[in-house]
PDB file of N, CA and C in Angstrom:
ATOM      1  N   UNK A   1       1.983   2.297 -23.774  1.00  0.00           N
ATOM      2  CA  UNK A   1       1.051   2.064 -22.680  1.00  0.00           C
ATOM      3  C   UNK A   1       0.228   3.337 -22.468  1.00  0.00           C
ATOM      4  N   UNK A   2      -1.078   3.308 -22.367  1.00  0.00           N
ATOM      5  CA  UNK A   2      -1.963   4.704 -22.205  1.00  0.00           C
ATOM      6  C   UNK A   2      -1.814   4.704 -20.777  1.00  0.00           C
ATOM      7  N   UNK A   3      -2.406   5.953 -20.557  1.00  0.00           N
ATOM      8  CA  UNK A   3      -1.949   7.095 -19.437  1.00  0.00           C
ATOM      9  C   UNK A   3      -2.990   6.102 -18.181  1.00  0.00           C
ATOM     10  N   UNK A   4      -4.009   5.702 -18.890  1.00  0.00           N
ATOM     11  CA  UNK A   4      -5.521   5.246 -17.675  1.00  0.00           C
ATOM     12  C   UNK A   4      -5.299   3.084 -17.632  1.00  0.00           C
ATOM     13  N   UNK A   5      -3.417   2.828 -17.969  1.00  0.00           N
ATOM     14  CA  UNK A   5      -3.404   1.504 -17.678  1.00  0.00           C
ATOM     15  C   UNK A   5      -2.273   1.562 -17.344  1.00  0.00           C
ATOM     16  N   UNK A   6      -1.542   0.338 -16.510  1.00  0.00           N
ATOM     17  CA  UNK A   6      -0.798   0.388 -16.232  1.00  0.00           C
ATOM     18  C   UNK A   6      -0.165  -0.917 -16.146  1.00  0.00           C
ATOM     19  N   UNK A   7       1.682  -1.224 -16.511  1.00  0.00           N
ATOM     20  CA  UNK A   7       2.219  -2.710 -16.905  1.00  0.00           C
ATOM     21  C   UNK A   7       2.300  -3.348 -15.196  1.00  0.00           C
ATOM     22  N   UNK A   8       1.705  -4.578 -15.116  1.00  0.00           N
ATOM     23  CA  UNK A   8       1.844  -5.142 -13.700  1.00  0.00           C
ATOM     24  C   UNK A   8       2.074  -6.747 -14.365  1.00  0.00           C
ATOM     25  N   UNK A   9       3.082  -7.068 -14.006  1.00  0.00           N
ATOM     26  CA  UNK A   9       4.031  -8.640 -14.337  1.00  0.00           C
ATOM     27  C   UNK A   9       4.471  -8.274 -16.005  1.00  0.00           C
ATOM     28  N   UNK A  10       3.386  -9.523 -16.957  1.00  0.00           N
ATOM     29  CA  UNK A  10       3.885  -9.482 -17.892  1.00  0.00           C
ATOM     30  C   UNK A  10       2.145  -8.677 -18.878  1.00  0.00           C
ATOM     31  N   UNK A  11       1.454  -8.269 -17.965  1.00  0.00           N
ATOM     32  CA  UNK A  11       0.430  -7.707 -18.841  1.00  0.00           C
ATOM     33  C   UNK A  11      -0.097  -6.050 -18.514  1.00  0.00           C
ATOM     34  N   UNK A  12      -0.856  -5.869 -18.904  1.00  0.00           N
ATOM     35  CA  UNK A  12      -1.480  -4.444 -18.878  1.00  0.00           C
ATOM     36  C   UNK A  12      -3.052  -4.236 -17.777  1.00  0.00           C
ATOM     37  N   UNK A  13      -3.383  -3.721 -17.201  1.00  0.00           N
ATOM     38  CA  UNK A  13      -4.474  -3.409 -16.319  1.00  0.00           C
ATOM     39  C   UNK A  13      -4.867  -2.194 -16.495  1.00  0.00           C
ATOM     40  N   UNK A  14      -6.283  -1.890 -16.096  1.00  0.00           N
ATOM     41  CA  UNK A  14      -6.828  -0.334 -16.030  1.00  0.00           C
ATOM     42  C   UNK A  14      -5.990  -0.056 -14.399  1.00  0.00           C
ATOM     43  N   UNK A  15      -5.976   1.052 -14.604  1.00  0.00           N
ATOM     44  CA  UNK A  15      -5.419   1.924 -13.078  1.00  0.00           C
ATOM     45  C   UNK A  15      -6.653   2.379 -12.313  1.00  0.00           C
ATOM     46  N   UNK A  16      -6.118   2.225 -10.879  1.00  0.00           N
ATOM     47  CA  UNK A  16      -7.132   2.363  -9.780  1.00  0.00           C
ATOM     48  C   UNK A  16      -6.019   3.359  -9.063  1.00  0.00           C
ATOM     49  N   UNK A  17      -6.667   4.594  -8.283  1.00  0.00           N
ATOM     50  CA  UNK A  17      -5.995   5.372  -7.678  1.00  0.00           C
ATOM     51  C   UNK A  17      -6.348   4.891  -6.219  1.00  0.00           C
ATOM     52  N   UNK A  18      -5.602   4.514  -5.335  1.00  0.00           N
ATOM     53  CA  UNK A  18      -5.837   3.926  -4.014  1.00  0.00           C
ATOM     54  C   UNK A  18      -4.273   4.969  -3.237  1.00  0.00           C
ATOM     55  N   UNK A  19      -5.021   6.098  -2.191  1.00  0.00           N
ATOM     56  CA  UNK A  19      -4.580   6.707  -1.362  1.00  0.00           C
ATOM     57  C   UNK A  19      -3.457   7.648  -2.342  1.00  0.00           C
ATOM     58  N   UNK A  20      -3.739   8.150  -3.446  1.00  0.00           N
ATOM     59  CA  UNK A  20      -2.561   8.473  -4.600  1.00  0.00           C
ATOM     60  C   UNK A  20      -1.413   8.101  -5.100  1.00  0.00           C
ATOM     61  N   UNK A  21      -2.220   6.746  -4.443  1.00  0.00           N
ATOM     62  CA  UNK A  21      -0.715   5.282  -5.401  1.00  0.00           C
ATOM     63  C   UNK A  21      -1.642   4.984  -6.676  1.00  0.00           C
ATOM     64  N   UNK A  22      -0.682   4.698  -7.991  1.00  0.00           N
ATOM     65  CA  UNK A  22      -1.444   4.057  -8.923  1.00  0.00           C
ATOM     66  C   UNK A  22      -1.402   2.774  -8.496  1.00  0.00           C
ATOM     67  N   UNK A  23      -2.418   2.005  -8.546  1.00  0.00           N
ATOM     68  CA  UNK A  23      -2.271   0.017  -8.909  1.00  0.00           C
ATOM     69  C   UNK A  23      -3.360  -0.330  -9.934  1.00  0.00           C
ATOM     70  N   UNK A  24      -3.173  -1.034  -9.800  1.00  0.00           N
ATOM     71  CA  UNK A  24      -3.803  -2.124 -11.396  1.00  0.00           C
ATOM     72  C   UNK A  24      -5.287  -2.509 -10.330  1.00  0.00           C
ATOM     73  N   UNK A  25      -5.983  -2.334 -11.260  1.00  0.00           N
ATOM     74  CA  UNK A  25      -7.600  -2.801 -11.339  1.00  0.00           C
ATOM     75  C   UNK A  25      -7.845  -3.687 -11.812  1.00  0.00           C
ATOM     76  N   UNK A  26      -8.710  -4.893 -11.652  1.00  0.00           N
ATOM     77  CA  UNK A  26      -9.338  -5.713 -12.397  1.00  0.00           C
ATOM     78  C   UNK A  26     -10.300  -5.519 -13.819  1.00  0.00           C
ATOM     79  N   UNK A  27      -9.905  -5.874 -15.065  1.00  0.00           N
ATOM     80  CA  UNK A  27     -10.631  -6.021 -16.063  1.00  0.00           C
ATOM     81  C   UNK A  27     -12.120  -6.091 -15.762  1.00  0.00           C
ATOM     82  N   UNK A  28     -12.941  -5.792 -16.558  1.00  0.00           N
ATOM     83  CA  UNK A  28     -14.867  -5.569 -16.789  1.00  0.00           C
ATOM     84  C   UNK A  28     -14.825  -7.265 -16.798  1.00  0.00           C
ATOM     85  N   UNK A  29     -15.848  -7.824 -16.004  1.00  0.00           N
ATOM     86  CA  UNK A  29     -16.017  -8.979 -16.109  1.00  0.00           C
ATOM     87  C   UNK A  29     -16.989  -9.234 -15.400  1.00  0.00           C
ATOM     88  N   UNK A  30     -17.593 -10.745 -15.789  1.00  0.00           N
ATOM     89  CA  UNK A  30     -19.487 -10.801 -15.307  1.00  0.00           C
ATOM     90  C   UNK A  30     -18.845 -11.278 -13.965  1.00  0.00           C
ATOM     91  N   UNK A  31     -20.020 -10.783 -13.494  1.00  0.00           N
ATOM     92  CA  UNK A  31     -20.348 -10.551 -12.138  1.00  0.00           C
ATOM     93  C   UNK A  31     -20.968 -11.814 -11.650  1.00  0.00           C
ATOM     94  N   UNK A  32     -21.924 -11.849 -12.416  1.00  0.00           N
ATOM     95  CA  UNK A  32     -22.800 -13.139 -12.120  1.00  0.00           C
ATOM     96  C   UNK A  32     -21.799 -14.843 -12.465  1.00  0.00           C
ATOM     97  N   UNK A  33     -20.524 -14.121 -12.794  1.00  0.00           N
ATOM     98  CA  UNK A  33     -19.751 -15.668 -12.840  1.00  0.00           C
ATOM     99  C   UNK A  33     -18.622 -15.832 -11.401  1.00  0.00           C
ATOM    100  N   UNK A  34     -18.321 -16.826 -11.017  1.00  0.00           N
ATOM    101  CA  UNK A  34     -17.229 -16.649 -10.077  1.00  0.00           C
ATOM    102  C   UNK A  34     -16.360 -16.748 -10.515  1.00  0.00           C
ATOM    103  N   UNK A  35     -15.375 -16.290  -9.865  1.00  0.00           N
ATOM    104  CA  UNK A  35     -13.668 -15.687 -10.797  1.00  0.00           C
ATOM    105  C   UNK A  35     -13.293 -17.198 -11.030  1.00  0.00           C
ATOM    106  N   UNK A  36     -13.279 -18.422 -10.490  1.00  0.00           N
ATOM    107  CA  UNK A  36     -12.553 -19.186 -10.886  1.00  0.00           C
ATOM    108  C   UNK A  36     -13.708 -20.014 -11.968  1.00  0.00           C
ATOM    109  N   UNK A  37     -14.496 -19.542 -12.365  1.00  0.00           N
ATOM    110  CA  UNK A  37     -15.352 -20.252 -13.410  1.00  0.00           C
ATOM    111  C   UNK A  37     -14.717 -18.751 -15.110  1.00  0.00           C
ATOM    112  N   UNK A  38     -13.847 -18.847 -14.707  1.00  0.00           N
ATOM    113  CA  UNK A  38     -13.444 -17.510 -15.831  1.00  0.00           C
ATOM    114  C   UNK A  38     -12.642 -18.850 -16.855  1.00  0.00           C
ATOM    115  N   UNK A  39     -12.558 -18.836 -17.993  1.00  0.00           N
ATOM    116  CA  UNK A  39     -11.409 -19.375 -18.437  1.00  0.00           C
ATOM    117  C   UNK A  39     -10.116 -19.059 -18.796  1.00  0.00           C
ATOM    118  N   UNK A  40     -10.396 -17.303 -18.539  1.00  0.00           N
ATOM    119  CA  UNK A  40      -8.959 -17.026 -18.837  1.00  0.00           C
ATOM    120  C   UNK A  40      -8.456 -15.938 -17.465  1.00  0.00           C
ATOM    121  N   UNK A  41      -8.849 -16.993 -16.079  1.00  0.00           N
ATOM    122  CA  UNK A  41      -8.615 -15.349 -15.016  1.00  0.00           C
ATOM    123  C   UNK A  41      -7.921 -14.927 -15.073  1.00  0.00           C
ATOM    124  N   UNK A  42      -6.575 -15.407 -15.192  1.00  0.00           N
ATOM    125  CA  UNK A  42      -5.296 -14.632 -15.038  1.00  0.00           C
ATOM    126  C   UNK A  42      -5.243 -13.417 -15.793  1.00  0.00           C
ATOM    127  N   UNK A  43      -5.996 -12.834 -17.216  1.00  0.00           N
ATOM    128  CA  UNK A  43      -6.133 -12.349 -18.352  1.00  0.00           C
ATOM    129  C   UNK A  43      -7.082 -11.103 -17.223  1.00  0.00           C
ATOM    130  N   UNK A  44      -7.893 -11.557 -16.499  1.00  0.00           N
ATOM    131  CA  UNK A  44      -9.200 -10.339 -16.153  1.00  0.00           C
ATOM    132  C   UNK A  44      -8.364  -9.832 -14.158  1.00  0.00           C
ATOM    133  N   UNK A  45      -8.128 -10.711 -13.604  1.00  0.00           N
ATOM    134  CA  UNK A  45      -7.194 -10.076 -12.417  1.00  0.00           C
ATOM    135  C   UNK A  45      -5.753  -9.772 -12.094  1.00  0.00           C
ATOM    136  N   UNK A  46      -5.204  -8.984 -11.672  1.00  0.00           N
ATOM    137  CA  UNK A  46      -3.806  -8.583 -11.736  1.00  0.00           C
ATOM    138  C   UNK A  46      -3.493  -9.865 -10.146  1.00  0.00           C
ATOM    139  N   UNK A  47      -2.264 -10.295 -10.236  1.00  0.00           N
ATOM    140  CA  UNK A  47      -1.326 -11.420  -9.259  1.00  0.00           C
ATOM    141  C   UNK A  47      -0.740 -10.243  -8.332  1.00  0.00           C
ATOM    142  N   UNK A  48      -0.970 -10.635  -6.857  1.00  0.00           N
ATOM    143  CA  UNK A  48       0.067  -9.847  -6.252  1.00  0.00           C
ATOM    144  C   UNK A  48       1.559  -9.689  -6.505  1.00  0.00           C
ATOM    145  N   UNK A  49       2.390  -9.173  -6.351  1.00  0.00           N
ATOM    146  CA  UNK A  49       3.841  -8.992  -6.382  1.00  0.00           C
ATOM    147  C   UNK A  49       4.447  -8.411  -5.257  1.00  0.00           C
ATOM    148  N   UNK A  50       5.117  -9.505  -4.637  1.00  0.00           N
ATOM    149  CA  UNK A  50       5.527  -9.378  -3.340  1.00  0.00           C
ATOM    150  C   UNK A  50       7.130  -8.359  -3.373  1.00  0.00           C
ATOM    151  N   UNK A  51       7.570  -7.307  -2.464  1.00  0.00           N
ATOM    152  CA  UNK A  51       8.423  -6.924  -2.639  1.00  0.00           C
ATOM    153  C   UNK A  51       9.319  -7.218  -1.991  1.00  0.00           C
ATOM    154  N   UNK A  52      10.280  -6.785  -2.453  1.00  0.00           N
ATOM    155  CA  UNK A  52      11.814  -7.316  -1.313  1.00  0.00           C
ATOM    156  C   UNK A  52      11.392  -6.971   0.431  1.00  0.00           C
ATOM    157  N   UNK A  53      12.122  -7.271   1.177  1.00  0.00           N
ATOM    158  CA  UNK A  53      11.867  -7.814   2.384  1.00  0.00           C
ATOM    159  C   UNK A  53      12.408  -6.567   2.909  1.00  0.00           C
ATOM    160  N   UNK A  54      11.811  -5.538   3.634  1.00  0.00           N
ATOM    161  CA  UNK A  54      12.349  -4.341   3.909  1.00  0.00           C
ATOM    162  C   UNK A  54      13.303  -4.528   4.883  1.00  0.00           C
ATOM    163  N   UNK A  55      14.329  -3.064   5.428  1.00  0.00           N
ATOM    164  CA  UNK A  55      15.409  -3.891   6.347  1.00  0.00           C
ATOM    165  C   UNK A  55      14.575  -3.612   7.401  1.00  0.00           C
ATOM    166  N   UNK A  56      15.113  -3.889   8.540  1.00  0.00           N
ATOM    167  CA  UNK A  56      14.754  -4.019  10.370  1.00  0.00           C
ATOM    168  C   UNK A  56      14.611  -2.556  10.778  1.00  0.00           C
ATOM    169  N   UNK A  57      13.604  -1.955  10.953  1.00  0.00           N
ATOM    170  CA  UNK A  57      14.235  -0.645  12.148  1.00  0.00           C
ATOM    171  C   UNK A  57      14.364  -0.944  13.347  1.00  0.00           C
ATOM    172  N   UNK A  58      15.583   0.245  13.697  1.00  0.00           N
ATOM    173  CA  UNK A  58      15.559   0.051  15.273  1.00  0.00           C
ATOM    174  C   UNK A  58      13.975   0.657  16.107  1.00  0.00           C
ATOM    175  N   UNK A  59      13.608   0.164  17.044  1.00  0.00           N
ATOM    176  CA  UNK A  59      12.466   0.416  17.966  1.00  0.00           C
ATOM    177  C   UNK A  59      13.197   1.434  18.826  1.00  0.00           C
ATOM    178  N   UNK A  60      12.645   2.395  18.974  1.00  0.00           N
ATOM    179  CA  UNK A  60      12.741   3.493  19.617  1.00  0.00           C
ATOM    180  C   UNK A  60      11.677   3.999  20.864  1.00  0.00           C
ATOM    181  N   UNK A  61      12.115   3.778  21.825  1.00  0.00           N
ATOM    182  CA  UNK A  61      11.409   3.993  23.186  1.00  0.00           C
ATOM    183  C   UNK A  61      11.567   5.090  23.711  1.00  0.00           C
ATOM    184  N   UNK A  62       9.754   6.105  23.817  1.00  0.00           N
ATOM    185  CA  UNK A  62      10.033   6.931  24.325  1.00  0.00           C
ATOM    186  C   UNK A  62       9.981   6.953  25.573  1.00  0.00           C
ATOM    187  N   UNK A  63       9.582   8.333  26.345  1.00  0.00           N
ATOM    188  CA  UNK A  63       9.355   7.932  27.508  1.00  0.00           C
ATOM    189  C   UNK A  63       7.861   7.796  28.491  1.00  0.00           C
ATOM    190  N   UNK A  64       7.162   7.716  27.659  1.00  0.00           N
ATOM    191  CA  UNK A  64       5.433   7.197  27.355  1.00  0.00           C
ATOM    192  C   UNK A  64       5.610   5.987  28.005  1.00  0.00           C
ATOM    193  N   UNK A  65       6.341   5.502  26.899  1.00  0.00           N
ATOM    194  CA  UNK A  65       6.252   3.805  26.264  1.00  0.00           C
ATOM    195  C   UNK A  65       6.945   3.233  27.210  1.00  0.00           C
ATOM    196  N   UNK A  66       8.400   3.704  27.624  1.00  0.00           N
ATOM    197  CA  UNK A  66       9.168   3.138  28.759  1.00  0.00           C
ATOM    198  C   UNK A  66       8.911   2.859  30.336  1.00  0.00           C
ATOM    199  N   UNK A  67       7.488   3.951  30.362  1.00  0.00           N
ATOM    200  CA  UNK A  67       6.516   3.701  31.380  1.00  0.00           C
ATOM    201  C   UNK A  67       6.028   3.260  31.231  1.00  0.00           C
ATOM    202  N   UNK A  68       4.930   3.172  30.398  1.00  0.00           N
ATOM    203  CA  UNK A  68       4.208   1.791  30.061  1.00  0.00           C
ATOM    204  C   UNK A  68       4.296   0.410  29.766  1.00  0.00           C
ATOM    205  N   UNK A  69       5.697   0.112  29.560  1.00  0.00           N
ATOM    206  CA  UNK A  69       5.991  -1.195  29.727  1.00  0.00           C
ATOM    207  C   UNK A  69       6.786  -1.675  31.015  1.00  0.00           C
ATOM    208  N   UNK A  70       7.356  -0.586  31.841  1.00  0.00           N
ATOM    209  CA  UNK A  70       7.614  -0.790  32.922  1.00  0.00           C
ATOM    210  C   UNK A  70       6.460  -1.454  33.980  1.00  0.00           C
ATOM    211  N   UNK A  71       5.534  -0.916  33.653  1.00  0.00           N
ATOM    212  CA  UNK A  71       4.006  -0.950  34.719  1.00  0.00           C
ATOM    213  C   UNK A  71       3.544  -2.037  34.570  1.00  0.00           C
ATOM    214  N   UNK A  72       3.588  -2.718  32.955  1.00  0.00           N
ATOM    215  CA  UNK A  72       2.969  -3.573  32.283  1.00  0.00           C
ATOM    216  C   UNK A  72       4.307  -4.960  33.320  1.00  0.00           C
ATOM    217  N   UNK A  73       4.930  -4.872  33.326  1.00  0.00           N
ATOM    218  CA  UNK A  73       5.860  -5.677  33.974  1.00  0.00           C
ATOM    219  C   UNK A  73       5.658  -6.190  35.514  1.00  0.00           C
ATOM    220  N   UNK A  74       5.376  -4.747  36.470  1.00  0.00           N
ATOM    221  CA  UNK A  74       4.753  -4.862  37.532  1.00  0.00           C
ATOM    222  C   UNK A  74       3.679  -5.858  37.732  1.00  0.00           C
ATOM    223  N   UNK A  75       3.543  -6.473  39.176  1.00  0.00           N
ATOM    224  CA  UNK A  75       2.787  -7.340  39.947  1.00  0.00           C
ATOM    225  C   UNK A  75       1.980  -6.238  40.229  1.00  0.00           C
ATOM    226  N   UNK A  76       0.477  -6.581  39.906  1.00  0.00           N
ATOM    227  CA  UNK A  76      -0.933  -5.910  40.066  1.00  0.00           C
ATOM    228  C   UNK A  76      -1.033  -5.718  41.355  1.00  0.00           C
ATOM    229  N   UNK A  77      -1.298  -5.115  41.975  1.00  0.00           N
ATOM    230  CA  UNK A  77      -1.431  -4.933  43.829  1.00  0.00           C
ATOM    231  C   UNK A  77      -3.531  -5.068  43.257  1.00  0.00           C
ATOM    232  N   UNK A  78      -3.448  -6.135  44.462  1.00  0.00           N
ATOM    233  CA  UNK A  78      -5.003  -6.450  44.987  1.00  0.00           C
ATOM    234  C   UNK A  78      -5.662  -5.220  45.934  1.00  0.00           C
ATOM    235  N   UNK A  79      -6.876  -4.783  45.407  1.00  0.00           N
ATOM    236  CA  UNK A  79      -7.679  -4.138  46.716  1.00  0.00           C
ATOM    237  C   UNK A  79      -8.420  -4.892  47.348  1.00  0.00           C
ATOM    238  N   UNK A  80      -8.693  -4.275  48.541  1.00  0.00           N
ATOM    239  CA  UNK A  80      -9.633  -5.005  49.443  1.00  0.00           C
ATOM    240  C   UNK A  80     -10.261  -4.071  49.755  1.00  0.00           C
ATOM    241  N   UNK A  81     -11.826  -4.354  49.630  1.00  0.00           N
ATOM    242  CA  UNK A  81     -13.202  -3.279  50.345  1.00  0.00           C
ATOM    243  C   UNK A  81     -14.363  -3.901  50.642  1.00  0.00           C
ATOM    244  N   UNK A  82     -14.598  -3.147  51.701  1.00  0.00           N
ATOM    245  CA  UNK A  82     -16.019  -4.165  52.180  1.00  0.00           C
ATOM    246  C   UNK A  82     -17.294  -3.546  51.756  1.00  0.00           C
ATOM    247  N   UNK A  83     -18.104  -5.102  51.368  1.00  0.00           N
ATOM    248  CA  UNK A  83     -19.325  -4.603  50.747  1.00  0.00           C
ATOM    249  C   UNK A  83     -20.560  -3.539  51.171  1.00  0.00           C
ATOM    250  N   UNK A  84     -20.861  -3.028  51.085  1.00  0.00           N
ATOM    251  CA  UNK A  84     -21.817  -2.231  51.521  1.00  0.00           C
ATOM    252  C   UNK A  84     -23.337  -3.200  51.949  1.00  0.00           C
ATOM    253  N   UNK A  85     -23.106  -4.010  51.088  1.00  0.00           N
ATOM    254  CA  UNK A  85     -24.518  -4.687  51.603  1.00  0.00           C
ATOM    255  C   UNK A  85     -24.247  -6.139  52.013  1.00  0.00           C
ATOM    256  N   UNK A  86     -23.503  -7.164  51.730  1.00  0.00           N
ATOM    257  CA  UNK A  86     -23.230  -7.640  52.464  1.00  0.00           C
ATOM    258  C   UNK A  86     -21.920  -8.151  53.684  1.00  0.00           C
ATOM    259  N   UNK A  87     -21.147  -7.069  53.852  1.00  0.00           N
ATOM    260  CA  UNK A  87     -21.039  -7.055  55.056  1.00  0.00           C
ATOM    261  C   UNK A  87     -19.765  -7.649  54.907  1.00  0.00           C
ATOM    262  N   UNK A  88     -18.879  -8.344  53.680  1.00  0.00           N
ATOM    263  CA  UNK A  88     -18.032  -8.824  53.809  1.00  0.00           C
ATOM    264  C   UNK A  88     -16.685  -8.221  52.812  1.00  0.00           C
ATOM    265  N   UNK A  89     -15.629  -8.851  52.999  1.00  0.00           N
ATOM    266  CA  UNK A  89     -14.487  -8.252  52.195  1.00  0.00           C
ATOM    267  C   UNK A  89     -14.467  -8.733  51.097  1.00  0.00           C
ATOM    268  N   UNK A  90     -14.336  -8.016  50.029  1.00  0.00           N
ATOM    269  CA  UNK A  90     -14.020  -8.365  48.685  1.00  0.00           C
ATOM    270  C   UNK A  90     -12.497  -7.726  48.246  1.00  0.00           C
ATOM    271  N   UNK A  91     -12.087  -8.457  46.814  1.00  0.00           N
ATOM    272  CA  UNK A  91     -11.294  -8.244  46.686  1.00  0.00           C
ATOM    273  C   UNK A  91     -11.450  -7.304  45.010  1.00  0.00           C
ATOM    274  N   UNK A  92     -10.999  -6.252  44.809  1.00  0.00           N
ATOM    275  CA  UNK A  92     -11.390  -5.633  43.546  1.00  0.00           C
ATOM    276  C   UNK A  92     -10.401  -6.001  42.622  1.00  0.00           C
ATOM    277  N   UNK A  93     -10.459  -6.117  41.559  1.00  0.00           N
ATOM    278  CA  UNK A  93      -9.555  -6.578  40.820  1.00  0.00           C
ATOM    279  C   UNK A  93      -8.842  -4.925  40.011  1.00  0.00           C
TER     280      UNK A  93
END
């Protein structure tokens, strides 16, 4: 396998450097065709490959967050102020 491809399933791809991960690139192919008018796509695009199912972390609450969902829990208290121009009570949200 050369250094500028890389094995993804059962075939070979050019390499694309994305964030200094290698992954597989799509093969040179017309542009002016749509991928499913290809006859051989599978041959010109690489298939995702799904990985195992990572485990659970625990959620960790700091004490930011433990306020902020405390508050978020709280009943909103209503204001009340009277309008300046007309004269009556509103309620501010």
């Amino acid at each position: 396998m050369a250094e500028d491809s890389i094995q993804w399933g059962t075939k070979n791809y050019p390499v694309l450097l994305v964030d200094g991960e290698r992954v597989p690139e799509a093969y040179v192919h017309r542009h002016d065709q749509l991928p499913h008018e290809h006859e051989d796509l599978d041959d010109y695009f690489p298939r995702a490959i799904a990985c195992d199912e990572l485990p659970e972390e625990q959620e960790t609450v700091d004490d930011l967050e433990a306020r902020g969902r405390e508050r978020g829990r709280q009943t909103p208290k209503v204001s009340r102020y009277m309008s300046p121009i007309t004269q009556k009570t509103l309620v501010k949200p």
